[in-house]
Protein backbone atom coordinates (compact mmCIF):
# COMPACT_ATOMS: atom_id res chain seq x y z
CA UNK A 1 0.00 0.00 0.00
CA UNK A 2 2.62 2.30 0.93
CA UNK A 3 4.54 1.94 -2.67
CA UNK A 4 1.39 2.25 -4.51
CA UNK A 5 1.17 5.96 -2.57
CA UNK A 6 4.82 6.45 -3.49
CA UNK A 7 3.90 5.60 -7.15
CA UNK A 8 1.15 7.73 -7.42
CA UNK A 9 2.76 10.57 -5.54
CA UNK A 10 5.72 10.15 -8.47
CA UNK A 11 3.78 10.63 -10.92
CA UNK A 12 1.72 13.18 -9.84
CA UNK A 13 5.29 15.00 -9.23
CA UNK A 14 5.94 13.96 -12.94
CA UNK A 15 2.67 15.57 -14.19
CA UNK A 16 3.36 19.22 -12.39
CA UNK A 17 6.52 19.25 -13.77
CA UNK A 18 5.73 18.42 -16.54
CA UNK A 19 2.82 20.88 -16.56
CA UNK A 20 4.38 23.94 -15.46
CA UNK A 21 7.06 23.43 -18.28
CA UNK A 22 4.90 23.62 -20.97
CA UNK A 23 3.34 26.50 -19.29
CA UNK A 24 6.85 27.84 -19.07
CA UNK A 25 7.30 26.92 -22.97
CA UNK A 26 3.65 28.57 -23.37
CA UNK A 27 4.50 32.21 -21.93
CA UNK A 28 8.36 32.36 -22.97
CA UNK A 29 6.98 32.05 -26.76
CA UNK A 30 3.85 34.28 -26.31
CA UNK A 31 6.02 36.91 -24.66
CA UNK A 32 8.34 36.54 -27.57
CA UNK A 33 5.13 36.90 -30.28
CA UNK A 34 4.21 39.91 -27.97
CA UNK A 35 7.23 41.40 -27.87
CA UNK A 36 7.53 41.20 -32.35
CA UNK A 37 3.90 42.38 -32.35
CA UNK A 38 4.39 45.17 -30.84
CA UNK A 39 7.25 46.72 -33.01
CA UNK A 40 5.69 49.69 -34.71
CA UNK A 41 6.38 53.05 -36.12
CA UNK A 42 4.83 56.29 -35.45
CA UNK A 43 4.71 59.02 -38.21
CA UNK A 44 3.16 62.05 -39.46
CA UNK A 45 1.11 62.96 -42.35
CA UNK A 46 0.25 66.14 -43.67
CA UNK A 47 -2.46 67.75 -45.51
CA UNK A 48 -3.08 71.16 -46.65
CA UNK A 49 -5.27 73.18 -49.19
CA UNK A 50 -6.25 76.65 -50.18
CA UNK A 51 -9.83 77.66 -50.02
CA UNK A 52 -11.53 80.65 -50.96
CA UNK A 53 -13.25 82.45 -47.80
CA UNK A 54 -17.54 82.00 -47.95
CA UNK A 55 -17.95 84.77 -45.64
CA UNK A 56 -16.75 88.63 -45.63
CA UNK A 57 -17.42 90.73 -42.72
CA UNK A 58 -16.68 94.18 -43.57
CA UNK A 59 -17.45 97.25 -40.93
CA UNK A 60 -17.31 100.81 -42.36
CA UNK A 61 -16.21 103.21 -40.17
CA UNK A 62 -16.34 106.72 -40.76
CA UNK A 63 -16.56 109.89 -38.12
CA UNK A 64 -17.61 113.39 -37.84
CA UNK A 65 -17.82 116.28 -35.58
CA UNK A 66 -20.19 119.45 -35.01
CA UNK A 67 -20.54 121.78 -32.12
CA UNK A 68 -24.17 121.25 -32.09
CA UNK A 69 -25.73 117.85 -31.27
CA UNK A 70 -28.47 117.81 -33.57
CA UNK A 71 -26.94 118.22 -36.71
CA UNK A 72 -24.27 115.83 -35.43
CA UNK A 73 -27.24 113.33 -35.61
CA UNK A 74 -28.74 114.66 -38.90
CA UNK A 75 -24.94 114.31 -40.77
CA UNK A 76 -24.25 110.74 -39.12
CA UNK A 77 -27.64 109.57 -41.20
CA UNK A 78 -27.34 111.52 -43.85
CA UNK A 79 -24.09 109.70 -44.41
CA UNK A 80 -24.65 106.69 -43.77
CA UNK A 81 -28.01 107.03 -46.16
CA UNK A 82 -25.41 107.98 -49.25
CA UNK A 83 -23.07 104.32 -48.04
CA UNK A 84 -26.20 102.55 -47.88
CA UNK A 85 -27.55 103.57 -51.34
CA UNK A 86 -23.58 103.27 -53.14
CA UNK A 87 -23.56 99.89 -51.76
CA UNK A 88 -26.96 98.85 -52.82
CA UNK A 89 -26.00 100.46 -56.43
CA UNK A 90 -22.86 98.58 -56.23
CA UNK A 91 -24.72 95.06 -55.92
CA UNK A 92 -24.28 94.86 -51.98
CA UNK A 93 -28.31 94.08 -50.83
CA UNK A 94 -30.27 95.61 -47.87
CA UNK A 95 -29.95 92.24 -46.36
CA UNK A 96 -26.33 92.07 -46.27
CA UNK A 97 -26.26 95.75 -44.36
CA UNK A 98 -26.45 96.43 -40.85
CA UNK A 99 -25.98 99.62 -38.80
CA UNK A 100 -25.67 100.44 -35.11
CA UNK A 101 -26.05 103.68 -32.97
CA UNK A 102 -22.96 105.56 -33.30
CA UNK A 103 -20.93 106.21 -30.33
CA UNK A 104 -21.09 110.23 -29.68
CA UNK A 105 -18.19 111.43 -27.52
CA UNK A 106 -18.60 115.04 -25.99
CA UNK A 107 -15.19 116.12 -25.29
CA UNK A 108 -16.09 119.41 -23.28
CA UNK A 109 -17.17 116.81 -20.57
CA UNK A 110 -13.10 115.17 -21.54
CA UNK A 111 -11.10 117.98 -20.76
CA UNK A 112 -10.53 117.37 -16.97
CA UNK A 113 -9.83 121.20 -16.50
CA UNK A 114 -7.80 122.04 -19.31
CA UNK A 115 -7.86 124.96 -20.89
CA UNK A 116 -7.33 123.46 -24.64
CA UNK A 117 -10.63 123.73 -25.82
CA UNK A 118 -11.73 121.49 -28.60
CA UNK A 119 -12.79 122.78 -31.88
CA UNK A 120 -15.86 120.80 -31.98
CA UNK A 121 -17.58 119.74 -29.04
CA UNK A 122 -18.90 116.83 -30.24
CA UNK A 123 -17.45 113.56 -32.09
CA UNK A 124 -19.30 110.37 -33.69
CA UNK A 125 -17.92 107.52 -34.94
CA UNK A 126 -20.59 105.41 -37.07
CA UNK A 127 -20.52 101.73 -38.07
CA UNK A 128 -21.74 100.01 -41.59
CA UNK A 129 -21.13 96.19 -41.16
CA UNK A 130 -21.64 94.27 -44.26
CA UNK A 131 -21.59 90.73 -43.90
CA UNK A 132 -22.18 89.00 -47.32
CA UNK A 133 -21.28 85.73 -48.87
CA UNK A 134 -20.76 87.42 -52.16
CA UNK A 135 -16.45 88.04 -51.74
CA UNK A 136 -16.09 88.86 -54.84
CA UNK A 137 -18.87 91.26 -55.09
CA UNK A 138 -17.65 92.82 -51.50
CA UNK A 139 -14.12 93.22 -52.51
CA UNK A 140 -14.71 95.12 -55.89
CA UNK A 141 -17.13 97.64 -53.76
CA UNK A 142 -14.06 97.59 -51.22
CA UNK A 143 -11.71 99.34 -53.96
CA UNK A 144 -14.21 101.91 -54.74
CA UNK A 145 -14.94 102.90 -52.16
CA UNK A 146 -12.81 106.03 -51.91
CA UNK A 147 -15.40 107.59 -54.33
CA UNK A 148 -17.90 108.25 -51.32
CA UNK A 149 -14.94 110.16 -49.74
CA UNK A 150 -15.15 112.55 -53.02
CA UNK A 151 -18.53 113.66 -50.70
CA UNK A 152 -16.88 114.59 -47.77
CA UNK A 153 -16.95 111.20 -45.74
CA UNK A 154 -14.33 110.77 -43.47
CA UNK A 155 -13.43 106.65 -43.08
CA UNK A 156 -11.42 105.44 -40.13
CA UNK A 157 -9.83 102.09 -40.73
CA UNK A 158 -6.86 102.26 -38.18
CA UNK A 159 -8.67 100.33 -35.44
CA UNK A 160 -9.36 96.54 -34.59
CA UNK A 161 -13.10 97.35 -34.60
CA UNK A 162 -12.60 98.44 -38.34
CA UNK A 163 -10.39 94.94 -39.27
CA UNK A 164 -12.82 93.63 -42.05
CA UNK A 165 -12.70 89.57 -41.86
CA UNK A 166 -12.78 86.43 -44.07
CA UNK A 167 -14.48 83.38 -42.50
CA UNK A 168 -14.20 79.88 -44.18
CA UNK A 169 -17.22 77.99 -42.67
CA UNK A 170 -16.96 74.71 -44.88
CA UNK A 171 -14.62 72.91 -42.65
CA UNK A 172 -17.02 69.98 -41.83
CA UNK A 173 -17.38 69.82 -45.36
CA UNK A 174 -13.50 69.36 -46.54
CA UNK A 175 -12.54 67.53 -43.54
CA UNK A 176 -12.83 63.96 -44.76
CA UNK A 177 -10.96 64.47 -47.54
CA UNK A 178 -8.09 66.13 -45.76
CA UNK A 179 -8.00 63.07 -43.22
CA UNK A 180 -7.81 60.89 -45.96
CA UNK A 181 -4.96 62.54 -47.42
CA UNK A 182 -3.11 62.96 -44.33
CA UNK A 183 -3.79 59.62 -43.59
CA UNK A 184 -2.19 58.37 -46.66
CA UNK A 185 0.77 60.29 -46.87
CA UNK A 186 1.48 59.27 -43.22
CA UNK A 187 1.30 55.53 -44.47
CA UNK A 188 3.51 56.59 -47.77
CA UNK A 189 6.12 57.50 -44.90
CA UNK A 190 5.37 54.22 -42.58
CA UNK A 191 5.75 52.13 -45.56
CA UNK A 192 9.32 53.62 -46.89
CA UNK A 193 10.58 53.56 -43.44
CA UNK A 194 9.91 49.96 -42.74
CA UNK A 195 11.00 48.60 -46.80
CA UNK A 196 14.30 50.44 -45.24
CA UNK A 197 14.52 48.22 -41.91
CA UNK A 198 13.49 45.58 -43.80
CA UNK A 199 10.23 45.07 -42.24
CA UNK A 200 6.84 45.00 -43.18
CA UNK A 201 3.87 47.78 -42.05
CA UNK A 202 0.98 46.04 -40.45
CA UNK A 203 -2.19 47.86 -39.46
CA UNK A 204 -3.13 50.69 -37.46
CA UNK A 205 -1.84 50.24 -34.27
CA UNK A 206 -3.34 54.06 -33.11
CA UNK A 207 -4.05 57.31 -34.99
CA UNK A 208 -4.87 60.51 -33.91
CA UNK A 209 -6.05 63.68 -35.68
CA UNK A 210 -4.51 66.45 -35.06
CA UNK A 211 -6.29 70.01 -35.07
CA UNK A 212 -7.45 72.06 -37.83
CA UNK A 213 -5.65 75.28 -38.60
CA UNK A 214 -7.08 77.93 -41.04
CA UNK A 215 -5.29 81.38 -41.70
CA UNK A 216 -5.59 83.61 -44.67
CA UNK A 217 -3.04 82.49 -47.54
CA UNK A 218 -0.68 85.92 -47.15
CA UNK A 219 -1.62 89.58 -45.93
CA UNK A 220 -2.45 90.91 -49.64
CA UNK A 221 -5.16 87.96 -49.84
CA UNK A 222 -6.88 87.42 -46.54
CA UNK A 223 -9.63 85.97 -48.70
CA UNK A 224 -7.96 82.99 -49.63
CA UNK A 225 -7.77 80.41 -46.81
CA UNK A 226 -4.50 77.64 -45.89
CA UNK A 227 -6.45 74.86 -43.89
CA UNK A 228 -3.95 72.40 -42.58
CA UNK A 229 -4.20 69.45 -40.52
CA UNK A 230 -1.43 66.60 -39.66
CA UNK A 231 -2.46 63.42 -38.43
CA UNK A 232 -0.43 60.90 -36.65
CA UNK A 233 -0.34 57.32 -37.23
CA UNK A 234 1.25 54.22 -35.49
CA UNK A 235 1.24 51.31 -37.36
CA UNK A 236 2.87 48.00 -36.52
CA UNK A 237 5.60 46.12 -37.59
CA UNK A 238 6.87 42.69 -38.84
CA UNK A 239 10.35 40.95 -39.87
């Protein structure tokens, strides 16, 4: 009885052992799969077009000044009647034409005691905003518009508030496309650099978009938009 207990406990031994070293075999050679699996690359891919702006915000700033209130107030609309109808003439609709209050500033209620007294008591400084879709149609009015100052209008454009601005509001719509591209340039790049280590690419291993940058093309054309995006790729690798 007792050697039949040393028997089985023998081979019981036998089968642990023999258990745990194919375990052992089992996890050495999936760590070593792992550990070739998870070679990779990461690189960058980068894609970038010019667009023509879809929106033109354009504020018209011009100013006057009067010692008496009321015709302040009667030459601020009268002006900004004649702007109204050269931009309507000019192919620039109502609809496209806003106008706010304009700021009056007295400057008798500025001088803080000094004894330089102003020439004209009161100042305005009046807003047209035009915000069209038509660019073209904006920008030829834009180089004309001089002619209104023929009529004694006095533009300011040497302030922020007076900055006209191009938006580009089709970014949902070109985005796909630009991914794409970005996307397969990066993989252009991935695929080079592992035919030079003398590897092969596998798949995606993680990608990430990176952000969306618009900005006008150059100073002289603020109408024509650089959207660039780079994404960046991992992909995996293989001997």
């Amino acid at each position: 009885m007792q050697e039949n207990n040393k028997t089985g406990a023998g081979l019981l031994g036998l089968f642990i052992f023999l258990g745990l070293a194919a375990l052992g075999y089992f996890l050495s050679s999936a760590a070593i799969q792992y550990k070739l699996y998870d070679r990779s690359v990461t690189v960058k891919g980068l894609s970038e077009k010019e667009y023509k702006a879809d929106i033109v915000i354009w504020p018209i700033t011009f100013s006057l000044a009067d010692n008496s209130l009321t015709d302040l107030y009667h030459d601020v609309d009268l002006q900004s009647e004649m702007i109204f109808k050269y931009l309507n003439k000019n192919g620039i609709s109502e609809e496209e034409i806003t106008l706010v209050s304009p700021a009056i500033t007295d400057k008798s209620a500025q001088q803080y005691g000094s004894n330089n007294q102003a020439e004209f008591r009161y100042s305005a400084l009046q807003t047209v905003t035009v915000y069209s879709a038509n660019i073209d149609v904006v920008r030829h009015v834009m180089s004309s518009l001089s002619e209104l100052g023929k009529h004694g209008i006095v533009f300011t454009g040497n302030n922020y508030q007076s900055q006209t601005e191009y938006l580009f509001t089709r970014l949902n719509e070109v985005k796909p496309e630009m991914i794409e591209e970005a996307t397969t340039k990066a993989r252009e790049v991935a695929k080079k650099f592992a035919e030079d280590s003398q590897s092969s690419l596998g798949k995606i291993k993680r990608a990430s978009q990176g952000q969306f940058s618009i900005a006008a093309r150059d100073k002289n054309n603020p109408h024509i938009k650089r959207v660039r995006v780079v994404s960046t790729v991992e992909y995996y690798l293989s001997d």
